[in-house]
C-alpha atoms as a PDB file:
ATOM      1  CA  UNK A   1     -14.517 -14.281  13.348  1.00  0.00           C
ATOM      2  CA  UNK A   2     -12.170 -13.611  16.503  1.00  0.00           C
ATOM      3  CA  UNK A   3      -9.994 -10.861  16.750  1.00  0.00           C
ATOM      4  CA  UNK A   4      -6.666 -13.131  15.965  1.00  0.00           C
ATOM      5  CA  UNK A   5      -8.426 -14.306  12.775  1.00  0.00           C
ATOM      6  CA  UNK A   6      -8.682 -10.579  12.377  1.00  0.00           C
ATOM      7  CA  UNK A   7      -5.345  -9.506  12.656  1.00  0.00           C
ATOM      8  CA  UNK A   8      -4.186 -12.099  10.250  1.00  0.00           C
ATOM      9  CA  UNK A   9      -6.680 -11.362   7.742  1.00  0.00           C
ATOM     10  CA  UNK A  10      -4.895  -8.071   7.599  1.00  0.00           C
ATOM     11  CA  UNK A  11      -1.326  -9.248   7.522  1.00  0.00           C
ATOM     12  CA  UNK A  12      -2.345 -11.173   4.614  1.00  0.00           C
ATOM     13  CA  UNK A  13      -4.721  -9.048   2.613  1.00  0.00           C
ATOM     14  CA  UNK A  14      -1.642  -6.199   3.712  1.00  0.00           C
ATOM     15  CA  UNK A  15       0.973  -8.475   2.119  1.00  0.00           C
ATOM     16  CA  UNK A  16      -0.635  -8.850  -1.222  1.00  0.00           C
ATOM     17  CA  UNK A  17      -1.654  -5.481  -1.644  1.00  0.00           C
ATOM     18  CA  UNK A  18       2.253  -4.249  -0.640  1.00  0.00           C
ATOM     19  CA  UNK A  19       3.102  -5.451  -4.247  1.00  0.00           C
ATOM     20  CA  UNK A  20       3.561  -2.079  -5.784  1.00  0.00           C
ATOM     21  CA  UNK A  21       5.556  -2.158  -8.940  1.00  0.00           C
ATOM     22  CA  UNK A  22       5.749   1.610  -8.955  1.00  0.00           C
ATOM     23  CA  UNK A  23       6.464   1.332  -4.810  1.00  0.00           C
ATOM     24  CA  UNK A  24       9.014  -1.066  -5.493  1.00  0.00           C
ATOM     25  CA  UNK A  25      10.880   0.844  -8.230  1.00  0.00           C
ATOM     26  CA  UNK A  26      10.917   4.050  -6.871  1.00  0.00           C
ATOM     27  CA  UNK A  27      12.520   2.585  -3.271  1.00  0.00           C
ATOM     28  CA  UNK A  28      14.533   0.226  -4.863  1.00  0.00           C
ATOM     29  CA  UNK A  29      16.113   3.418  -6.862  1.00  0.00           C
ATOM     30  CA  UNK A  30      16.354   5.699  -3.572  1.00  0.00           C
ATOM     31  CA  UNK A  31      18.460   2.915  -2.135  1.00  0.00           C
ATOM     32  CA  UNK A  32      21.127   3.011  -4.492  1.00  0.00           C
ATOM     33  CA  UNK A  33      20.769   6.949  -5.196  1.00  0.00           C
ATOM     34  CA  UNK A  34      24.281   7.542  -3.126  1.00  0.00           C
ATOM     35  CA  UNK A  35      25.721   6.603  -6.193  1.00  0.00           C
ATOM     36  CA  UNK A  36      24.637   9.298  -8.291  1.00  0.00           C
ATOM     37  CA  UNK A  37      24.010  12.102  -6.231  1.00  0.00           C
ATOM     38  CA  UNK A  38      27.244  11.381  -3.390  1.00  0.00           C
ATOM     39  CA  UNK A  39      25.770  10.966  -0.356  1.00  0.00           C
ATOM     40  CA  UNK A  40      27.115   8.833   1.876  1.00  0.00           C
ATOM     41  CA  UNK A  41      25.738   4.870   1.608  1.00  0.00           C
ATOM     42  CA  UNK A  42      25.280   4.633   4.963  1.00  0.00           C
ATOM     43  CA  UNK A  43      22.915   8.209   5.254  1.00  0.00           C
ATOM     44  CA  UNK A  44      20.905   7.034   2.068  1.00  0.00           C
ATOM     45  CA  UNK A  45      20.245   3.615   4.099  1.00  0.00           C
ATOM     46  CA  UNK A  46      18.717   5.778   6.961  1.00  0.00           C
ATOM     47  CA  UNK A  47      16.782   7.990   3.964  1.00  0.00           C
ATOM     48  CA  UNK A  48      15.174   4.503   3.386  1.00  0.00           C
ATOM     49  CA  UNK A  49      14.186   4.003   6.506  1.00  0.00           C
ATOM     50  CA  UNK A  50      13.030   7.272   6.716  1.00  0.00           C
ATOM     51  CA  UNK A  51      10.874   6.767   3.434  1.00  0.00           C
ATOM     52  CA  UNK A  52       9.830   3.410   4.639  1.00  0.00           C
ATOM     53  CA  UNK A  53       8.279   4.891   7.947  1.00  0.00           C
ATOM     54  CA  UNK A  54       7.023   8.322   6.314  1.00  0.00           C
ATOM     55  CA  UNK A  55       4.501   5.850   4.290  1.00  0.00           C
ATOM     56  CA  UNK A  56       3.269   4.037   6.967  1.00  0.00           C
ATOM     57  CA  UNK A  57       2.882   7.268   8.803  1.00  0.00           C
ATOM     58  CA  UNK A  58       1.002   8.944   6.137  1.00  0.00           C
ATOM     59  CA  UNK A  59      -1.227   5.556   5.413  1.00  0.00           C
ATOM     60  CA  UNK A  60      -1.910   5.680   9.290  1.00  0.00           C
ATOM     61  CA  UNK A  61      -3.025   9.173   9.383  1.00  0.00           C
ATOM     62  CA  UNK A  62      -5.350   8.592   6.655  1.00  0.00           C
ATOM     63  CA  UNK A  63      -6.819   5.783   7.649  1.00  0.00           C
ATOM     64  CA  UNK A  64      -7.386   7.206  11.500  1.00  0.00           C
ATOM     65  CA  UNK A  65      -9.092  10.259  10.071  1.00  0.00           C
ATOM     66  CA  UNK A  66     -11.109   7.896   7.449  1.00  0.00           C
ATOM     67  CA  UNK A  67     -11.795   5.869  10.780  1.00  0.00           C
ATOM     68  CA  UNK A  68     -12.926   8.544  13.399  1.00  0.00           C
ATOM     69  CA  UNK A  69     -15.279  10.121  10.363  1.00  0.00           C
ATOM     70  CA  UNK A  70     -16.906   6.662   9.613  1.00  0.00           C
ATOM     71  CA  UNK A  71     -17.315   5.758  13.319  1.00  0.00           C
ATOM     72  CA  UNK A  72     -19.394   8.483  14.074  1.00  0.00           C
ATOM     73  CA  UNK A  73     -22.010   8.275  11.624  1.00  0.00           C
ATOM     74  CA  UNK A  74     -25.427   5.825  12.491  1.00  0.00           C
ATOM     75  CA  UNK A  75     -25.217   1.721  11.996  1.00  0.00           C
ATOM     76  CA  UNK A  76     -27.742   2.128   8.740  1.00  0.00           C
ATOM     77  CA  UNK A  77     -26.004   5.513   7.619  1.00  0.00           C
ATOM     78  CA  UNK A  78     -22.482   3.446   8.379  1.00  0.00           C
ATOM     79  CA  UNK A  79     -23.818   0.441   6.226  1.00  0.00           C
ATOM     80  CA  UNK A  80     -24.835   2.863   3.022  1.00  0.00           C
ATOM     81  CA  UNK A  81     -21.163   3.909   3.163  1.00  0.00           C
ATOM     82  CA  UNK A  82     -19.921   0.704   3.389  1.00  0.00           C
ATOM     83  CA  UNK A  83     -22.008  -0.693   0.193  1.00  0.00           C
ATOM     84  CA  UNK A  84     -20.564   2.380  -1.472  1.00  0.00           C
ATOM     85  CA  UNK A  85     -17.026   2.062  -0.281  1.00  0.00           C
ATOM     86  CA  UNK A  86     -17.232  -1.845  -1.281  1.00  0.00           C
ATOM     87  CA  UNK A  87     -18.686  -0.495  -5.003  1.00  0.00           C
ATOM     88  CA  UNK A  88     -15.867   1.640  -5.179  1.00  0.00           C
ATOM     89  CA  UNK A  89     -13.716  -1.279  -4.115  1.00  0.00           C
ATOM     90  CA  UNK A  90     -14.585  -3.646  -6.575  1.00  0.00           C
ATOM     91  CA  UNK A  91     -14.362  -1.532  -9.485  1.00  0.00           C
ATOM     92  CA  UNK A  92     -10.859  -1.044  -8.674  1.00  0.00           C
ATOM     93  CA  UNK A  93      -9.963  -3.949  -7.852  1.00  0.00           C
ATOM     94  CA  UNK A  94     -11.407  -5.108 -11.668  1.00  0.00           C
ATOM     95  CA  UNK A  95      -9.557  -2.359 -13.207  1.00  0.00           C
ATOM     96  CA  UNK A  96      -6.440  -3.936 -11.682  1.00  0.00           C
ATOM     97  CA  UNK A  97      -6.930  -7.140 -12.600  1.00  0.00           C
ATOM     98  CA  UNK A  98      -7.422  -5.542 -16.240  1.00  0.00           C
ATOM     99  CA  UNK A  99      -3.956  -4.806 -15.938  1.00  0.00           C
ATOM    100  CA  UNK A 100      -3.303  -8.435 -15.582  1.00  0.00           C
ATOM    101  CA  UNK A 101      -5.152  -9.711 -18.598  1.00  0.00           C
ATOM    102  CA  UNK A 102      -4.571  -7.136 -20.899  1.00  0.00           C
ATOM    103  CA  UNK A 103      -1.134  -5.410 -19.973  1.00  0.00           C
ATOM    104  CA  UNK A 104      -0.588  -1.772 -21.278  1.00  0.00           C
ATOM    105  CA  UNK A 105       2.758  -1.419 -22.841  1.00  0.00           C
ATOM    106  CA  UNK A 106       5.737  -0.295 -20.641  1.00  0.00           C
ATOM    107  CA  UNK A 107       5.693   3.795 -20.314  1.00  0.00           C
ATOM    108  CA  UNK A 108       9.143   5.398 -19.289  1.00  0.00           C
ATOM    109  CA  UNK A 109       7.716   9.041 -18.518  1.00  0.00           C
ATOM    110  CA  UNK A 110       7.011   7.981 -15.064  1.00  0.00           C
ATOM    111  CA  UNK A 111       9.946   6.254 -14.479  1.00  0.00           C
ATOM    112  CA  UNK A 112      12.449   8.914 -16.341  1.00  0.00           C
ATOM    113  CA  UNK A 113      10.629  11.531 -13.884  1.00  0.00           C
ATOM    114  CA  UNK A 114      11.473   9.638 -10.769  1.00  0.00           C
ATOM    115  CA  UNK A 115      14.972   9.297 -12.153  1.00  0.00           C
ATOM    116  CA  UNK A 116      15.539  12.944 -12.315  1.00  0.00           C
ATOM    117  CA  UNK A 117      14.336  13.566  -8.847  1.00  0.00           C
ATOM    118  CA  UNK A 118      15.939  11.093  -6.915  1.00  0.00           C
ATOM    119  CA  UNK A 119      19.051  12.048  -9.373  1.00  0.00           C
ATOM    120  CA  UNK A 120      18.771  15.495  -8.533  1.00  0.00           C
ATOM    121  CA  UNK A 121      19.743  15.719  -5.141  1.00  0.00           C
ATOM    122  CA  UNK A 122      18.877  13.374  -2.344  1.00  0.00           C
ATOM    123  CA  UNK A 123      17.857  15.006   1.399  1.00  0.00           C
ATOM    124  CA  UNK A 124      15.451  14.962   3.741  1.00  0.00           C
ATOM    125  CA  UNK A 125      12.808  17.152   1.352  1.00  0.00           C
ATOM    126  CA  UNK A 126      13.472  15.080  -1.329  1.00  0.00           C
ATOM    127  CA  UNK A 127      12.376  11.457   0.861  1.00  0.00           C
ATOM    128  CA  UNK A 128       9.258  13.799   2.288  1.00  0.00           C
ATOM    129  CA  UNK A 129       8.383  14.283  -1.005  1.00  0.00           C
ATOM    130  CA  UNK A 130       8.891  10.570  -2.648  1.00  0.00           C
ATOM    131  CA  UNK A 131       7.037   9.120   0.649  1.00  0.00           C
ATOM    132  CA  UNK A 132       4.223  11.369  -0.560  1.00  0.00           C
ATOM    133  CA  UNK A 133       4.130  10.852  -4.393  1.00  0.00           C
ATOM    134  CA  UNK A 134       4.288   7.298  -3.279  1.00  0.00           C
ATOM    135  CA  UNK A 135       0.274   7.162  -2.090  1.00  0.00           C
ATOM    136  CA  UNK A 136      -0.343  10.014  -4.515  1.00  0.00           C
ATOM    137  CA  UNK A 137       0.729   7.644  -7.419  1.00  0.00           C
ATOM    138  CA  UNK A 138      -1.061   4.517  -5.821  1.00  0.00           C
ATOM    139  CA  UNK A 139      -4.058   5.408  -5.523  1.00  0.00           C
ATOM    140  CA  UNK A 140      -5.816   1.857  -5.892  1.00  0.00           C
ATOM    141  CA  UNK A 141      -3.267   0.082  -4.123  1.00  0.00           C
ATOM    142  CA  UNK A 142      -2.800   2.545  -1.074  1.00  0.00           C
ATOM    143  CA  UNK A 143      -5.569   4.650  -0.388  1.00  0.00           C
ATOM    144  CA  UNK A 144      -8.193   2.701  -1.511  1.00  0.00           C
ATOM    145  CA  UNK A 145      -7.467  -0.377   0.695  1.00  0.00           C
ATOM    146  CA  UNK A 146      -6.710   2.247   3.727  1.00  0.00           C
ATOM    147  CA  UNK A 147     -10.624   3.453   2.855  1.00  0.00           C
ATOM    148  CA  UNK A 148     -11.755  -0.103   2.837  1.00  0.00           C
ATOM    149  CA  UNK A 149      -9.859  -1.709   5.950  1.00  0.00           C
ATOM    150  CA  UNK A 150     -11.166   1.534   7.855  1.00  0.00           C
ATOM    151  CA  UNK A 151     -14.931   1.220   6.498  1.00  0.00           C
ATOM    152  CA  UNK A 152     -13.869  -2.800   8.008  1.00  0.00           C
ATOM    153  CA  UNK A 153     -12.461  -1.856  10.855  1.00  0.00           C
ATOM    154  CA  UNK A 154     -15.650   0.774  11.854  1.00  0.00           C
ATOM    155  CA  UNK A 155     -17.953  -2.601  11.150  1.00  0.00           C
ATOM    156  CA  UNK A 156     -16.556  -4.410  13.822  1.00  0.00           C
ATOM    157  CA  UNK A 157     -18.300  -5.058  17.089  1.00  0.00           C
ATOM    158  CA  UNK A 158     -14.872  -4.082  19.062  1.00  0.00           C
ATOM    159  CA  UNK A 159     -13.859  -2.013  16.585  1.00  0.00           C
ATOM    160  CA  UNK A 160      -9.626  -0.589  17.012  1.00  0.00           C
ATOM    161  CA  UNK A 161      -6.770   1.453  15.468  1.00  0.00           C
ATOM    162  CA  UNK A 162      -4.128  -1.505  16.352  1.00  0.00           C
ATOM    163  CA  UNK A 163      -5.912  -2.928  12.879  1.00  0.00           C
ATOM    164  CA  UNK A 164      -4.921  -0.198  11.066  1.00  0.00           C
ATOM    165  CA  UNK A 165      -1.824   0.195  11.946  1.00  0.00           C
ATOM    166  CA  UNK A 166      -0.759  -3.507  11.799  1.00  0.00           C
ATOM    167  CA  UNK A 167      -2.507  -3.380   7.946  1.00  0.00           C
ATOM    168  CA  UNK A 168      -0.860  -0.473   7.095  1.00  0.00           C
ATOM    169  CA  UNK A 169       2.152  -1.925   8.082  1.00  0.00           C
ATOM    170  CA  UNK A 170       1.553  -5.077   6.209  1.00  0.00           C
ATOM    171  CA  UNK A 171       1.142  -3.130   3.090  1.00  0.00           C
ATOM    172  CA  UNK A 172       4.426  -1.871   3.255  1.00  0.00           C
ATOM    173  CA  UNK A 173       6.166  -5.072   3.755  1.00  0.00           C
ATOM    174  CA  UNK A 174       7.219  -5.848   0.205  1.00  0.00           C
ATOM    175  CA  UNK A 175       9.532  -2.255   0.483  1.00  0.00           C
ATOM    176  CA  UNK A 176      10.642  -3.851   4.155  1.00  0.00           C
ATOM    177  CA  UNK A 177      11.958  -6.775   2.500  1.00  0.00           C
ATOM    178  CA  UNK A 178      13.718  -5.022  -0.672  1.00  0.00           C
ATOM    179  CA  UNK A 179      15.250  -2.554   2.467  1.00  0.00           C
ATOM    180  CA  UNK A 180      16.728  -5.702   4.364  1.00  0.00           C
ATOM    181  CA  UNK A 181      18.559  -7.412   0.805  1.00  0.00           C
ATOM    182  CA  UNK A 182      19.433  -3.674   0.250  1.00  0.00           C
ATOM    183  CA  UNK A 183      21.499  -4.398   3.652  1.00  0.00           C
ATOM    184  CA  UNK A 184      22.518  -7.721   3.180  1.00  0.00           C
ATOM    185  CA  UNK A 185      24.156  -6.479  -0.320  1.00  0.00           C
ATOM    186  CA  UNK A 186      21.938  -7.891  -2.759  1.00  0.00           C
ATOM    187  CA  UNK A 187      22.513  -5.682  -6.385  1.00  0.00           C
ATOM    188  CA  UNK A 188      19.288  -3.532  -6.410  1.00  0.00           C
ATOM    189  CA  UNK A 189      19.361  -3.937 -10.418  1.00  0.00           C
ATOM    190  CA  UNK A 190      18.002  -7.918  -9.930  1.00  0.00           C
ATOM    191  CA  UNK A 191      15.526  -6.591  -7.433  1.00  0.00           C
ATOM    192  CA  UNK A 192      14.328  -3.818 -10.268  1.00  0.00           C
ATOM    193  CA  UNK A 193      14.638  -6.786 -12.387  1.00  0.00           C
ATOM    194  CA  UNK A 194      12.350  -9.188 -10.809  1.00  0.00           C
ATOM    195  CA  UNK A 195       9.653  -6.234 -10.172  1.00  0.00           C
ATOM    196  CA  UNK A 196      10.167  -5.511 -13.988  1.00  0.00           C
ATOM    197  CA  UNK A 197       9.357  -9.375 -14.820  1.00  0.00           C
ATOM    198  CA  UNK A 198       6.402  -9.555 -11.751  1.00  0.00           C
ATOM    199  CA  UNK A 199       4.794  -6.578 -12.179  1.00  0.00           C
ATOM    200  CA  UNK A 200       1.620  -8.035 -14.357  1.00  0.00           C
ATOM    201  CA  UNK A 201       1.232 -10.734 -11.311  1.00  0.00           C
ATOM    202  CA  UNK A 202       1.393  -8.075  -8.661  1.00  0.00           C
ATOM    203  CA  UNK A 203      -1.317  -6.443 -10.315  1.00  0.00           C
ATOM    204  CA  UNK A 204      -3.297  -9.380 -10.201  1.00  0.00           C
ATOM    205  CA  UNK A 205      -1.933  -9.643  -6.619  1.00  0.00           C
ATOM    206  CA  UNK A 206      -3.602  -5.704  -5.898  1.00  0.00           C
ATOM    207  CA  UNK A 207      -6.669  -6.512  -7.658  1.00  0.00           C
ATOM    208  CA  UNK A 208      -7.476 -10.000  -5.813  1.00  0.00           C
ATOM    209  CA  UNK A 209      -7.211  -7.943  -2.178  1.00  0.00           C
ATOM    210  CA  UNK A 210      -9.593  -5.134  -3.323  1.00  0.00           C
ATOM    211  CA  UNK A 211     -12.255  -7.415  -4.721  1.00  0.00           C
ATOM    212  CA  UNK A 212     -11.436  -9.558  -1.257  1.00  0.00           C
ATOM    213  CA  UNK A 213     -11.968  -6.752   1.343  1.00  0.00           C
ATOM    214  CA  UNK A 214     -14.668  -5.598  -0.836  1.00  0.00           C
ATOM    215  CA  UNK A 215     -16.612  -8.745  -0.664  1.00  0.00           C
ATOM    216  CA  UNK A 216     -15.806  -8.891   3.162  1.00  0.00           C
ATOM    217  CA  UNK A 217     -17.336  -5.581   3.752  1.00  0.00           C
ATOM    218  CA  UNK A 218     -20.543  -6.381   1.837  1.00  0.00           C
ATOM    219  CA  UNK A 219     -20.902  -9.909   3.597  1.00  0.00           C
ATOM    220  CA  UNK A 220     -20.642  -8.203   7.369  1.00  0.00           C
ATOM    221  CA  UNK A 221     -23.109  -5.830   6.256  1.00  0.00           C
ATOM    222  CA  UNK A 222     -25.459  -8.758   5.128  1.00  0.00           C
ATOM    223  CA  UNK A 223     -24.800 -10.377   8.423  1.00  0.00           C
ATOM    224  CA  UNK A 224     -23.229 -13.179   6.820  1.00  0.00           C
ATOM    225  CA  UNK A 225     -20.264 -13.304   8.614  1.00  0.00           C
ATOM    226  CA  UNK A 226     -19.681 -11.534  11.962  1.00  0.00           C
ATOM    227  CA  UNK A 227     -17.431 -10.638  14.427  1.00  0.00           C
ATOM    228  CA  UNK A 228     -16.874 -11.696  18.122  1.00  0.00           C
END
């Protein structure tokens, strides 16, 4: 597998793992927060974009510390993480696509909590803090395919960080896209809608990349498929 193959392997895998119901919710309410808490449309637009790049920034750091830990270690001790990582992987990814078959009914604690804080009051602390109970929240669809793509990455005969970034970029896409119809006007209540009526497919969505870049790590360690 070339490089280019490479780097669309992650925008892909990146693009179905960015479909976050909690994500999208959460964003899709900071965008139209002006209206509760005053704030000027125009400075809760840049509190987006401010969100939006705080999560890639904290997925990046992560993954370039999970990176520069893994790299070091031996080729046979770096292949016993890798089978583990992958184990972990697949699990989760399973448990996701529980979600799909057997959906758990619709709880509003969560959601009534995220209310009240974006509610509350709506400033630079407050994005720092949603950016961060963001990957806190998501932990199989953030930092588990940050651990994975890094364990990937380290596997790699030219191994680089322009990977991780560009996959933790793709992962945020979905949020990029609700930011852009945010701009071009589009009523945030059909996007909270549409995640509302998706959210069982973007689960399967989640689950599907795990159990993919778990599967990919296991078959480079097996020498199945390699990298040139």
């Amino acid at each position: 597998m070339s490089e280019t193959y490479f780097y669309i392997l992650a925008i892909i895998v990146g693009l179905f793992l960015s479909t976050n119901p909690f994500s999208i919710h959460l964003f899709s309410k900071l965008l139209v927060a002006h209206k509760a808490t005053g704030t000027a449309k125009h400075k809760t637009s840049l509190f987006g974009l401010l969100y939006l790049f705080l999560v890639w920034l904290w997925l990046s750091l992560t993954a370039i510390i999970l990176y520069e830990s893994f790299i070091s270690l031996s080729v046979k001790n770096l292949h016993y993480v890798a089978i583990t990582v992958a184990g972990l992987g697949i699990i989760a990814g399973l448990l996701e696509l529980k979600k799909y078959n057997w959906p758990k009914p619709h709880s509003t604690k969560k959601t009534m909590r995220i209310h009240e804080s974006i509610h509350k009051t709506m400033n630079l602390a407050a994005v720092v803090k949603l950016s961060i109970e963001t990957i806190v929240e998501n932990i199989a669809s953030y930092l588990m395919p940050v651990l994975l793509f890094s364990v990937l990455v380290c596997l790699l005969s030219s191994s680089s960080i322009s990977f991780l970034l560009l996959f933790n970029f793709a992962m945020i896409l979905s949020l990029v896209k609700i930011y852009i119809l945010n701009s071009l006007n589009v009523k945030m209540s059909a996007v909270l809608e549409w995640n509302q009526n998706s959210k069982n497919i973007f689960r399967l969505c989640i689950g599907a990349g795990l159990v993919m870049l778990s599967w990919l790590i296991l078959l480079v360690v097996a020498k199945v498929i390699g990298f040139n």
